[in-house]
Protein backbone atom coordinates (compact mmCIF):
# COMPACT_ATOMS: atom_id res chain seq x y z
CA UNK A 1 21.11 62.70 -57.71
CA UNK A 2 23.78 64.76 -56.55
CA UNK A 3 21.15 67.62 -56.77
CA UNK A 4 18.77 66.67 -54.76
CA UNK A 5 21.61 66.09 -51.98
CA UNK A 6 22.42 69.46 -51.80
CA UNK A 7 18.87 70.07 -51.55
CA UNK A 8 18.19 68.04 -48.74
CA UNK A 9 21.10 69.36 -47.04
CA UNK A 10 20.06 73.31 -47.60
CA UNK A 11 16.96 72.38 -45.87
CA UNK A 12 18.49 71.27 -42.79
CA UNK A 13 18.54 73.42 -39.76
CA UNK A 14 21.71 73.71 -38.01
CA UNK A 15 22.40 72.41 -34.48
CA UNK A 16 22.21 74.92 -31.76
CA UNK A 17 22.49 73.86 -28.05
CA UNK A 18 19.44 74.85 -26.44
CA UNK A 19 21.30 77.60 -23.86
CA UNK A 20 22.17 79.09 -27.04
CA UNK A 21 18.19 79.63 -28.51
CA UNK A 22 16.06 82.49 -26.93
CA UNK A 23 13.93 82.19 -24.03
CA UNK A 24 10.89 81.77 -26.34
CA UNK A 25 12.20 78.78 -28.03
CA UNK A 26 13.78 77.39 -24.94
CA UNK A 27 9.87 77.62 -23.60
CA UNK A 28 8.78 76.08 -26.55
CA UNK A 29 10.97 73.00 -26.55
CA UNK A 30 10.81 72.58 -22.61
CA UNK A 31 6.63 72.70 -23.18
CA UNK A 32 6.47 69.97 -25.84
CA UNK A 33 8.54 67.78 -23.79
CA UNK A 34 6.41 67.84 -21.09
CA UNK A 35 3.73 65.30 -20.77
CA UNK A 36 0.23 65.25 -18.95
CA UNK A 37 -0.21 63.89 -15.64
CA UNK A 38 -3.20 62.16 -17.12
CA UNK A 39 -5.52 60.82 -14.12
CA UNK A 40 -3.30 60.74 -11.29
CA UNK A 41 -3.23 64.71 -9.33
CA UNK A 42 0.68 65.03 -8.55
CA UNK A 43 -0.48 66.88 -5.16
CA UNK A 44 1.72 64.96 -2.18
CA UNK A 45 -0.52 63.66 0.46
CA UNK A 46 -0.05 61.90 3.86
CA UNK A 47 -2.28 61.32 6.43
CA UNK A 48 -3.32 63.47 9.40
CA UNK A 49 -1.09 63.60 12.39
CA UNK A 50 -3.74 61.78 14.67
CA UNK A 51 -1.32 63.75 18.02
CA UNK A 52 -1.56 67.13 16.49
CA UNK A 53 -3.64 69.49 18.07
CA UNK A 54 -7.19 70.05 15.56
CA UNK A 55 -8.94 72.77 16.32
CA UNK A 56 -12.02 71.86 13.74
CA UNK A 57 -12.26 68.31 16.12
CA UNK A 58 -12.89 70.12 19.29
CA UNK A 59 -15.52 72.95 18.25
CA UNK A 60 -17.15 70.29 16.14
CA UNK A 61 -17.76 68.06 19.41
CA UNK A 62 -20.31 68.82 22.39
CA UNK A 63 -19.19 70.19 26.13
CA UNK A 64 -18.50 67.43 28.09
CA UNK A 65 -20.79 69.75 30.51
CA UNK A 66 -24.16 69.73 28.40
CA UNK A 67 -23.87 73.62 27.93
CA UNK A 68 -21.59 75.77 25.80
CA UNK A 69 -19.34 78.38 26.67
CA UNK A 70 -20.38 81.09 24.18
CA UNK A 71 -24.03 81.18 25.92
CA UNK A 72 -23.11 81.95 29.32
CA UNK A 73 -25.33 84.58 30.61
């Protein structure tokens, strides 16, 4: 019994803090910790500032005129 002990205990890996291990193993451990975002896309959003000046808005709209600026001739 004693034997098989000793075995078990050869087979251990010693502890070493994780500053310690090289950048490869630091990687390693970091990457299996991490999880997956799954569904949800961690992007933040927030709604459109409904004051701010939008540039897309006003070309998309008609001249209050009836005519266009860029076919002035």
């Amino acid at each position: 019994m004693s034997d098989e002990i000793k075995k078990e205990n050869d087979k251990k890996q010693p502890f070493i803090p994780l500053s310690k291990q090289s950048k490869h193993k630091q990687k390693e451990y970091h990457a299996s910790k991490r999880g997956s975002w799954g569904d949800i896309n961690p992007v933040t959003r927030k709604p459109p500032n409904p004051k701010a000046y939008n540039r897309a808005k006003k070309e998309s709209r008609p001249s209050l005129l009836g005519h266009d600026r860029t076919s002035e001739d």
